[in-house]
PDB file of N, CA and C in Angstrom:
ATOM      1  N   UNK A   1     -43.102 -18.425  48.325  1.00  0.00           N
ATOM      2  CA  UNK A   1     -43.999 -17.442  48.908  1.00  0.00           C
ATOM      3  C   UNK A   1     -44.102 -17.592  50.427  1.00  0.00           C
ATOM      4  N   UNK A   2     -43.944 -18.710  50.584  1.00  0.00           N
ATOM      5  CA  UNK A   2     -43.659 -19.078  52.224  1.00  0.00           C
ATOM      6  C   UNK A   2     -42.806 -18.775  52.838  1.00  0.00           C
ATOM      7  N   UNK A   3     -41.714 -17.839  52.633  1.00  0.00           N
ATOM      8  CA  UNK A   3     -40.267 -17.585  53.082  1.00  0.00           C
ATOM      9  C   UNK A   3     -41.046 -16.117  53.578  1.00  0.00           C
ATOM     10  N   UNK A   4     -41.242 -15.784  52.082  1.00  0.00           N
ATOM     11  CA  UNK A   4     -42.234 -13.893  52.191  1.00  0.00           C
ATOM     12  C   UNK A   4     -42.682 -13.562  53.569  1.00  0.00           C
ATOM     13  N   UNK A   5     -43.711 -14.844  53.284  1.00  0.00           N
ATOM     14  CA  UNK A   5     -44.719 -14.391  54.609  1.00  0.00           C
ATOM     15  C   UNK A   5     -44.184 -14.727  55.820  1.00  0.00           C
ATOM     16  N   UNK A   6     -43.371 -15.620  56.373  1.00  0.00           N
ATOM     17  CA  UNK A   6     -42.784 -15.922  57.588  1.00  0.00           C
ATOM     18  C   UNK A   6     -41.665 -14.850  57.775  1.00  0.00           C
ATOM     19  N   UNK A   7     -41.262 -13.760  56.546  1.00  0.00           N
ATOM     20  CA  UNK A   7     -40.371 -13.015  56.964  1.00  0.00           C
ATOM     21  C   UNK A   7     -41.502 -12.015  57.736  1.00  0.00           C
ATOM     22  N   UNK A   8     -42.657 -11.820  56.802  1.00  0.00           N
ATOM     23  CA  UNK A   8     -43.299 -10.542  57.190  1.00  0.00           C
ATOM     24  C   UNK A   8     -44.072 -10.579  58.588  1.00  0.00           C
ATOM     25  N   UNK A   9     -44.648 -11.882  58.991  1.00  0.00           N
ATOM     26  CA  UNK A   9     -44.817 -12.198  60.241  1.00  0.00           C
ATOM     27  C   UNK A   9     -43.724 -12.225  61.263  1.00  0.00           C
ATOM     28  N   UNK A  10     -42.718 -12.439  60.995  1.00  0.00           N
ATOM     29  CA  UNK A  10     -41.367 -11.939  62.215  1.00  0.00           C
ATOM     30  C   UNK A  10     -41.073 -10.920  62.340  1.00  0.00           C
ATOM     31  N   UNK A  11     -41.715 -10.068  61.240  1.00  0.00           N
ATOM     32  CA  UNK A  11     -41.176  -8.171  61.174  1.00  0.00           C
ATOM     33  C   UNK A  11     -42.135  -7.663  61.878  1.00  0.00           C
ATOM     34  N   UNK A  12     -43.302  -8.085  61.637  1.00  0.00           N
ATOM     35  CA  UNK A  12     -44.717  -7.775  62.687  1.00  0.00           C
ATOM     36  C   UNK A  12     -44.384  -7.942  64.115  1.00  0.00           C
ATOM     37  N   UNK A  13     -44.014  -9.591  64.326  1.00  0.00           N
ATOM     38  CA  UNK A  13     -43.852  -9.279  65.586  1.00  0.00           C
ATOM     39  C   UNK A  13     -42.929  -8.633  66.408  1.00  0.00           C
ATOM     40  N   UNK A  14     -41.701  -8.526  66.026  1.00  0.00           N
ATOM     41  CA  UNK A  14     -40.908  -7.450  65.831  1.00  0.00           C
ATOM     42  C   UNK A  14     -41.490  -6.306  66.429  1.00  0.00           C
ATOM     43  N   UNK A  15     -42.191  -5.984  65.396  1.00  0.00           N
ATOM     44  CA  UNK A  15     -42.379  -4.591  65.828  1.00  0.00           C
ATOM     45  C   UNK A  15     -43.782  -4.382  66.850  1.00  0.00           C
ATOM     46  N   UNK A  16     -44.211  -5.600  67.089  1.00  0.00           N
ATOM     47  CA  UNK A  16     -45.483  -5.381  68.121  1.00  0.00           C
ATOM     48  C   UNK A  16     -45.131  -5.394  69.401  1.00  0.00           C
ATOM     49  N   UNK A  17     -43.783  -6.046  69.191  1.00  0.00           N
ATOM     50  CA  UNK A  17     -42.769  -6.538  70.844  1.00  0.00           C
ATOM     51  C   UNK A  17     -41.895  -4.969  70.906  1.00  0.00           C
ATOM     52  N   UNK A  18     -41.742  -4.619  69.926  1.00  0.00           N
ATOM     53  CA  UNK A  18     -40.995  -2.980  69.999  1.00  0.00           C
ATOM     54  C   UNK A  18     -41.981  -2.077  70.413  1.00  0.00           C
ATOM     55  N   UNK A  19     -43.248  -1.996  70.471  1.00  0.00           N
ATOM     56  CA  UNK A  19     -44.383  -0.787  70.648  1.00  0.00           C
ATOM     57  C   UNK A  19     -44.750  -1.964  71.926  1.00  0.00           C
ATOM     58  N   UNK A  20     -44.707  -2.952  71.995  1.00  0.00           N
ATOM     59  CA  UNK A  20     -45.025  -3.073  73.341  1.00  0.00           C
ATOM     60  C   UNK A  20     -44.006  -2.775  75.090  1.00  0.00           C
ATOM     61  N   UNK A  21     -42.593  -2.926  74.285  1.00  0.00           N
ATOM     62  CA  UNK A  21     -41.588  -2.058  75.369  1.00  0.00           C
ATOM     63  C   UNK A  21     -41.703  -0.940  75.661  1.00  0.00           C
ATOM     64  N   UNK A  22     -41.521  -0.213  74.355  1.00  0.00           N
ATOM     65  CA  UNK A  22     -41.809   0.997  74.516  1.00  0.00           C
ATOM     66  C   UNK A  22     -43.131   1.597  75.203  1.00  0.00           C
ATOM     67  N   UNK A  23     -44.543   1.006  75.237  1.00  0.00           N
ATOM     68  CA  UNK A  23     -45.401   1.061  76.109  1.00  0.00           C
ATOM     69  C   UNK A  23     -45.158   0.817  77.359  1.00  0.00           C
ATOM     70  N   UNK A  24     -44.838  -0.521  77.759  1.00  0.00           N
ATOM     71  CA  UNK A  24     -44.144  -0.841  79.012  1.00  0.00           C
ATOM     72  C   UNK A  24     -42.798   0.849  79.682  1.00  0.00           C
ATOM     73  N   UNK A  25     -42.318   0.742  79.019  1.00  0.00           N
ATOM     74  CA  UNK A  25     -41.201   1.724  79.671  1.00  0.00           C
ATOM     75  C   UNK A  25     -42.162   3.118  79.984  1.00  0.00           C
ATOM     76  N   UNK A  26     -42.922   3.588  79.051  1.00  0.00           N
ATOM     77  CA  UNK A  26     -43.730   4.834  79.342  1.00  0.00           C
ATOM     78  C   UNK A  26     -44.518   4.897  80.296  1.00  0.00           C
ATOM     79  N   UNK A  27     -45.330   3.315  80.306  1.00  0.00           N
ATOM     80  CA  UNK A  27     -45.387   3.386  82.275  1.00  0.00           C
ATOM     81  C   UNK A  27     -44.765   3.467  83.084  1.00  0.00           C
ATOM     82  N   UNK A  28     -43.972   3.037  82.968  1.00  0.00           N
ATOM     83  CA  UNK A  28     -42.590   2.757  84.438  1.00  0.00           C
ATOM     84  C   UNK A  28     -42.029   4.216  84.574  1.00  0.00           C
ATOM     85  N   UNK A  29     -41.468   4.758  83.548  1.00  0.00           N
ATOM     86  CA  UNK A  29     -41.491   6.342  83.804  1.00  0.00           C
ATOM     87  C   UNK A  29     -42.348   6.990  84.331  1.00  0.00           C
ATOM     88  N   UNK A  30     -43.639   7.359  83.692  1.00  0.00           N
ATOM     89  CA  UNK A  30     -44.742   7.795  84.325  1.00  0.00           C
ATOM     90  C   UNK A  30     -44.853   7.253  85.819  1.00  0.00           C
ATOM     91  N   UNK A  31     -44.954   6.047  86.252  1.00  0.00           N
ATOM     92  CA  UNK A  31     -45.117   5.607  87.550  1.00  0.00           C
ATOM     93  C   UNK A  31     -43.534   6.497  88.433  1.00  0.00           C
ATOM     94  N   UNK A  32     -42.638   6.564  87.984  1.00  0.00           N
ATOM     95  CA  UNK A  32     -41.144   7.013  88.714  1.00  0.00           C
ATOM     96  C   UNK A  32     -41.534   8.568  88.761  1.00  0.00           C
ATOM     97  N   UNK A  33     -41.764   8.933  87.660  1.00  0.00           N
ATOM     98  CA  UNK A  33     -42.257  10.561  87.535  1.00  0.00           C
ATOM     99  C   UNK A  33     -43.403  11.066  89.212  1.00  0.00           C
ATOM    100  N   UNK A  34     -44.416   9.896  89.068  1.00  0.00           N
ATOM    101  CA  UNK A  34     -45.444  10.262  89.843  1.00  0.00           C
ATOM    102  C   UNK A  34     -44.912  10.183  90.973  1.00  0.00           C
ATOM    103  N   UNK A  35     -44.044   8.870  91.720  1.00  0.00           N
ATOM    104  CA  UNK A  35     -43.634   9.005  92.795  1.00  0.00           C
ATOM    105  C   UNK A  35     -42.578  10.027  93.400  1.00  0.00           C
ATOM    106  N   UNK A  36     -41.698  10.511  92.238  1.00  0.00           N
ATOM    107  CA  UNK A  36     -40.841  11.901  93.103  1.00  0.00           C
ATOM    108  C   UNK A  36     -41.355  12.699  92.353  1.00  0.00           C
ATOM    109  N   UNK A  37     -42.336  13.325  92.151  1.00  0.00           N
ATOM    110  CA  UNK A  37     -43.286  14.201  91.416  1.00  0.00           C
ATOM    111  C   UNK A  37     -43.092  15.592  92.432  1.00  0.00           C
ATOM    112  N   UNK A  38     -43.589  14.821  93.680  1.00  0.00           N
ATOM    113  CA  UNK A  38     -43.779  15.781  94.945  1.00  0.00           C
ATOM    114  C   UNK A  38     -42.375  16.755  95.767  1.00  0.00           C
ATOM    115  N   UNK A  39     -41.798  15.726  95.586  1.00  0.00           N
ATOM    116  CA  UNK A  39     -39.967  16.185  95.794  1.00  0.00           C
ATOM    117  C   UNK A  39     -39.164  16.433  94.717  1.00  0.00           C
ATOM    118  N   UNK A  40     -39.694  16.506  93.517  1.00  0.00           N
ATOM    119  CA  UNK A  40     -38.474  17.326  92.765  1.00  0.00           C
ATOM    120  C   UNK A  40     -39.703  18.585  91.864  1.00  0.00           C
ATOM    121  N   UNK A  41     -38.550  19.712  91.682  1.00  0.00           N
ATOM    122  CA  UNK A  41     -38.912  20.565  90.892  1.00  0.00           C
ATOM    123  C   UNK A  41     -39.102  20.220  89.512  1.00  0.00           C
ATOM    124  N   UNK A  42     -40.144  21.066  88.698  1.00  0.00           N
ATOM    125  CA  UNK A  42     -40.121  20.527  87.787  1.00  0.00           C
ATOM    126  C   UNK A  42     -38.654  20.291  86.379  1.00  0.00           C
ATOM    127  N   UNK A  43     -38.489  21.493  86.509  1.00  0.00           N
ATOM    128  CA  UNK A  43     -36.566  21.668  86.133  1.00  0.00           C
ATOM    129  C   UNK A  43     -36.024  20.294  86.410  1.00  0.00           C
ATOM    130  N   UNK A  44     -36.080  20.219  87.956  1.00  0.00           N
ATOM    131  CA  UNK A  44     -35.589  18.787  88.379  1.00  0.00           C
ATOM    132  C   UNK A  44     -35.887  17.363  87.523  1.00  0.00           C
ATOM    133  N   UNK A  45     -36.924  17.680  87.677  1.00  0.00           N
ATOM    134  CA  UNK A  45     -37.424  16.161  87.333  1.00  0.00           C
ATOM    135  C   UNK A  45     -37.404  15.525  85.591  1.00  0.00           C
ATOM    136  N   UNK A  46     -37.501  17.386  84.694  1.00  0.00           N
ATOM    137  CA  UNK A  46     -37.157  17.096  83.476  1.00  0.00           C
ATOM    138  C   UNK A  46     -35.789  17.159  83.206  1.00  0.00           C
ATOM    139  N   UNK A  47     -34.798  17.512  83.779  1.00  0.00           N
ATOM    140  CA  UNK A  47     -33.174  17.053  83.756  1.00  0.00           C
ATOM    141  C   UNK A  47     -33.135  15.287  84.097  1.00  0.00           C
ATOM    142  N   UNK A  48     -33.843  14.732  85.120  1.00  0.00           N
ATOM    143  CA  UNK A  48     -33.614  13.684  85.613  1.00  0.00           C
ATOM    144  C   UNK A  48     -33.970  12.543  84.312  1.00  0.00           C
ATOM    145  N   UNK A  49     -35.311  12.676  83.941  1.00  0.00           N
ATOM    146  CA  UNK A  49     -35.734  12.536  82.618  1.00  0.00           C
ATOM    147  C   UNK A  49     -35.151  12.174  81.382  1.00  0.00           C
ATOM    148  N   UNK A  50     -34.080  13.497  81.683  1.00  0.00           N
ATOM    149  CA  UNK A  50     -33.280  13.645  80.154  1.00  0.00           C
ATOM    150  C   UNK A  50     -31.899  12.602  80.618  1.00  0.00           C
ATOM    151  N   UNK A  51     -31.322  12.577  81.582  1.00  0.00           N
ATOM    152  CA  UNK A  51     -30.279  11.517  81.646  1.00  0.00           C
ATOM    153  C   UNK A  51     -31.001  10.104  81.782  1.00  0.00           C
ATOM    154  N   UNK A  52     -32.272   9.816  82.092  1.00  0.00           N
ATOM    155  CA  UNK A  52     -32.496   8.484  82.197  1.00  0.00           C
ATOM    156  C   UNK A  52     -32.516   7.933  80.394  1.00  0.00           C
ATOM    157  N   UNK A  53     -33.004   8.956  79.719  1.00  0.00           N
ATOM    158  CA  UNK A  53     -32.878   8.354  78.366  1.00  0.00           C
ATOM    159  C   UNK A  53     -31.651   8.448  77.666  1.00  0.00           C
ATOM    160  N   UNK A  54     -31.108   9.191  77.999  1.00  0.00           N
ATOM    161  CA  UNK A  54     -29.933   9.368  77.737  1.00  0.00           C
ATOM    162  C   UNK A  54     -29.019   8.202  77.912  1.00  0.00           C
ATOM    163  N   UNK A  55     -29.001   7.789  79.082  1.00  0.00           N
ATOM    164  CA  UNK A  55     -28.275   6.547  79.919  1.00  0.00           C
ATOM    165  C   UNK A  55     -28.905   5.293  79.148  1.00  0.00           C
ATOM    166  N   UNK A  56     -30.618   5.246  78.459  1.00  0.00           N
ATOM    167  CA  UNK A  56     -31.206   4.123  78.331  1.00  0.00           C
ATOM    168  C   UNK A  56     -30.687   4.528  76.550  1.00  0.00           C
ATOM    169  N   UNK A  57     -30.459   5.328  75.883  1.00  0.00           N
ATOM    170  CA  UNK A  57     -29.692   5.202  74.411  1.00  0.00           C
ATOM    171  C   UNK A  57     -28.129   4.715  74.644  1.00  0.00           C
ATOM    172  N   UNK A  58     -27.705   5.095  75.377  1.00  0.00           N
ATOM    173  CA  UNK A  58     -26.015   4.299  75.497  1.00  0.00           C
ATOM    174  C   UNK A  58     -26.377   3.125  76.027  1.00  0.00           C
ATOM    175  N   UNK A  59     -26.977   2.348  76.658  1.00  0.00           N
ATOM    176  CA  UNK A  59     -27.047   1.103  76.842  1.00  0.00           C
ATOM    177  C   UNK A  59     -27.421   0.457  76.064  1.00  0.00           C
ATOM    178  N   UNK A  60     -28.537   0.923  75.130  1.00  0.00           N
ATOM    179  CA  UNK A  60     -29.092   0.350  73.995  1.00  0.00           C
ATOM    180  C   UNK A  60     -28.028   0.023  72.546  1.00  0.00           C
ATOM    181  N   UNK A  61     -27.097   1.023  72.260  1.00  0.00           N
ATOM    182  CA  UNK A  61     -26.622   1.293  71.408  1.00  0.00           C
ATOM    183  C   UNK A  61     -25.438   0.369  71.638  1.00  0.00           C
ATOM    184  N   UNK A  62     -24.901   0.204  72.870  1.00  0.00           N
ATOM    185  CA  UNK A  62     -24.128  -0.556  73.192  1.00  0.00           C
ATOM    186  C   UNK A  62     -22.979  -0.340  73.395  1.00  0.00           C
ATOM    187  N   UNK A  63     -22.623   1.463  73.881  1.00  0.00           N
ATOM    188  CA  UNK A  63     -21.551   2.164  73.893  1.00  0.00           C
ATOM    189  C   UNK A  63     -21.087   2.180  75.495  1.00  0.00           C
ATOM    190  N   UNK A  64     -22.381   1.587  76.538  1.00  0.00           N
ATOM    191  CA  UNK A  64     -21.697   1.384  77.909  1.00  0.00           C
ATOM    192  C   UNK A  64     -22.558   0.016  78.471  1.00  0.00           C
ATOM    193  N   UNK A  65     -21.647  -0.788  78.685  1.00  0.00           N
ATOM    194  CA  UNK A  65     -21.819  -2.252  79.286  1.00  0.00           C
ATOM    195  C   UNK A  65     -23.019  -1.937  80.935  1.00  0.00           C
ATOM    196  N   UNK A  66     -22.183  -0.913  81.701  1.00  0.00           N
ATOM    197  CA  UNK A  66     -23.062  -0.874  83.273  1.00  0.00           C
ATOM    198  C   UNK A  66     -22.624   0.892  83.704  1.00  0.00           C
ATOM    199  N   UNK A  67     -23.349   1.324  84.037  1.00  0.00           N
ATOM    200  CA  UNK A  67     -23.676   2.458  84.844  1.00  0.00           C
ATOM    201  C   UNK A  67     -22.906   2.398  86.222  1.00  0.00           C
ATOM    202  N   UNK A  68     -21.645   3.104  86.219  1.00  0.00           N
ATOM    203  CA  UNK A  68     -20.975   3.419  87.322  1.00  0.00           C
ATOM    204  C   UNK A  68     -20.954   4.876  87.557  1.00  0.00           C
ATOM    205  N   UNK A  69     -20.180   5.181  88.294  1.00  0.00           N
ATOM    206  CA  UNK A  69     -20.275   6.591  89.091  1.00  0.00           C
ATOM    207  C   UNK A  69     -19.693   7.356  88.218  1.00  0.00           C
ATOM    208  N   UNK A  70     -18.657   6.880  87.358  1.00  0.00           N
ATOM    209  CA  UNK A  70     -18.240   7.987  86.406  1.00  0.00           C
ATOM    210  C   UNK A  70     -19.302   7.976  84.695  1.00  0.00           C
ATOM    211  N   UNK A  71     -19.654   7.381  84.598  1.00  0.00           N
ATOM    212  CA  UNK A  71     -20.561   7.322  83.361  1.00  0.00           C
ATOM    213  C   UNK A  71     -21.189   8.009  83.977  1.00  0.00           C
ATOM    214  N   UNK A  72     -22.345   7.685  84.994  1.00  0.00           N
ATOM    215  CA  UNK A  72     -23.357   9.076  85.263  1.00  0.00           C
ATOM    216  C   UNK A  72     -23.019  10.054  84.890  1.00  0.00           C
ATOM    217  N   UNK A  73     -21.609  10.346  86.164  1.00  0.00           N
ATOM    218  CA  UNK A  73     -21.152  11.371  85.998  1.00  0.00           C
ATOM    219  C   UNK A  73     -21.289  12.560  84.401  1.00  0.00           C
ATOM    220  N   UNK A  74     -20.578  11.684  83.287  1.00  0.00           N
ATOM    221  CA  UNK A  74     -20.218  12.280  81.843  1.00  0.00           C
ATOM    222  C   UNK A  74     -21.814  12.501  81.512  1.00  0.00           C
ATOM    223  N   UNK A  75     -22.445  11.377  81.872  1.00  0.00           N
ATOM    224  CA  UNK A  75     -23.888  12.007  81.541  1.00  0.00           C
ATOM    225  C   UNK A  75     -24.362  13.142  82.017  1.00  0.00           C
ATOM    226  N   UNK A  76     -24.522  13.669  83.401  1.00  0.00           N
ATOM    227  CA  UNK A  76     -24.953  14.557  84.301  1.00  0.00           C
ATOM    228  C   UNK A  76     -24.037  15.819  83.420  1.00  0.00           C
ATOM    229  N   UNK A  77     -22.767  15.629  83.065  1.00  0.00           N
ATOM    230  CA  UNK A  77     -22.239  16.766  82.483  1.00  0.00           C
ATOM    231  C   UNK A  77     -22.253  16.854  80.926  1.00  0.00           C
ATOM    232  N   UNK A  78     -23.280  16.066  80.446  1.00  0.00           N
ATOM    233  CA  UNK A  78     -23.162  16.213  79.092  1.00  0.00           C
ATOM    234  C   UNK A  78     -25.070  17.283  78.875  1.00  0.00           C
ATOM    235  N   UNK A  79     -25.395  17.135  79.889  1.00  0.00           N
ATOM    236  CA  UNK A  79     -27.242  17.314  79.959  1.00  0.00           C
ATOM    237  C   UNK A  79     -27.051  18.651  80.415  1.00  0.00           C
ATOM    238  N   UNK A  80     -25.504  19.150  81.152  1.00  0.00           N
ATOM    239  CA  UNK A  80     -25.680  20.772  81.684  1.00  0.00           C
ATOM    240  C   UNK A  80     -25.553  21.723  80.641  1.00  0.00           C
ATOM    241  N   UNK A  81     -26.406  22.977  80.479  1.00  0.00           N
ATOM    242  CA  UNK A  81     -25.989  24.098  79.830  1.00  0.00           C
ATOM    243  C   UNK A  81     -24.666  24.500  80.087  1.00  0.00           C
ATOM    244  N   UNK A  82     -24.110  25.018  78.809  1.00  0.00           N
ATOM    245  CA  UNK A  82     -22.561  25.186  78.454  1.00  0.00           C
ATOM    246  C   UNK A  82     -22.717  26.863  78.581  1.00  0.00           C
ATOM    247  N   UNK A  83     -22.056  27.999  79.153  1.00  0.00           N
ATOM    248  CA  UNK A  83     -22.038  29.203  78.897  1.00  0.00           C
ATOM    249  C   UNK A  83     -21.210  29.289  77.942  1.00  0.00           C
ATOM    250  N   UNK A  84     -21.354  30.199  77.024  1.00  0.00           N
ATOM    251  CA  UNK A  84     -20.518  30.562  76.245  1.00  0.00           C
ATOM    252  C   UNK A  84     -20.681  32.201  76.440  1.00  0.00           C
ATOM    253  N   UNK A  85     -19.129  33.006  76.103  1.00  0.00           N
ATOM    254  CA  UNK A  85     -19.037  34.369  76.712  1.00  0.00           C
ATOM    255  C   UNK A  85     -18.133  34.914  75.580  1.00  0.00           C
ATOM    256  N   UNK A  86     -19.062  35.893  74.754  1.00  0.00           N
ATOM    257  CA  UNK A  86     -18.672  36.531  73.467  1.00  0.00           C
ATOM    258  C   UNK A  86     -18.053  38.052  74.035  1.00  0.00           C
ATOM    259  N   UNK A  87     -16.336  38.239  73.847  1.00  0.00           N
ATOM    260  CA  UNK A  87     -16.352  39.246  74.409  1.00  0.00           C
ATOM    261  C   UNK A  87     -15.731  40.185  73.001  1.00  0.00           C
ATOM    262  N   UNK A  88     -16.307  41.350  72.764  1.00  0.00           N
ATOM    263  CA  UNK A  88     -15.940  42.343  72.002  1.00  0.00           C
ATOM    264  C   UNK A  88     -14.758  43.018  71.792  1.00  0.00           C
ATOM    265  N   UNK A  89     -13.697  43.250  71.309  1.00  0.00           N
ATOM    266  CA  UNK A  89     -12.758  44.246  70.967  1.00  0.00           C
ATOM    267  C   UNK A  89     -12.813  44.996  70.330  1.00  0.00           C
TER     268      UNK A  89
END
């Protein structure tokens, strides 16, 4: 029964250290948000948004080691609207 409970106490903390990053990071955003709040549009700032998590799920997942100029890059072009152009005959 002692195995039980030392599993279920490592899953706890686990997950108290997981809701506590995730708290942590929602400040640090919020604080980054507030400071270019004033200089970016809002468009702006929710594109910027969407590649920072974007960038913070491939790092997590473990599909990119470090953030260079061309990873942004694929990011920045994976976050743009695609036109698509239906033409009739």
């Amino acid at each position: 029964m002692d195995d039980i409970s030392e599993i279920r106490q490592r899953k706890i903390e686990q997950l108290q250290a997981q809701a506590h990053q995730q708290r942590e990071e929602m400040q640090q955003i919020a604080a980054l948000e507030e400071a270019v709040k004033q200089y970016f549009t809002s468009d702006a700032l929710i594109q910027a948004v969407k590649a920072l998590v974007l960038l913070s799920k491939l790092l997590r997942a473990g599909k990119v080691q470090k953030v260079d100029s061309e990873t942004l890059k694929s990011v920045l072009r994976q976050l743009q609207p695609r036109e698509i152009t239906i033409t009739r005959k």
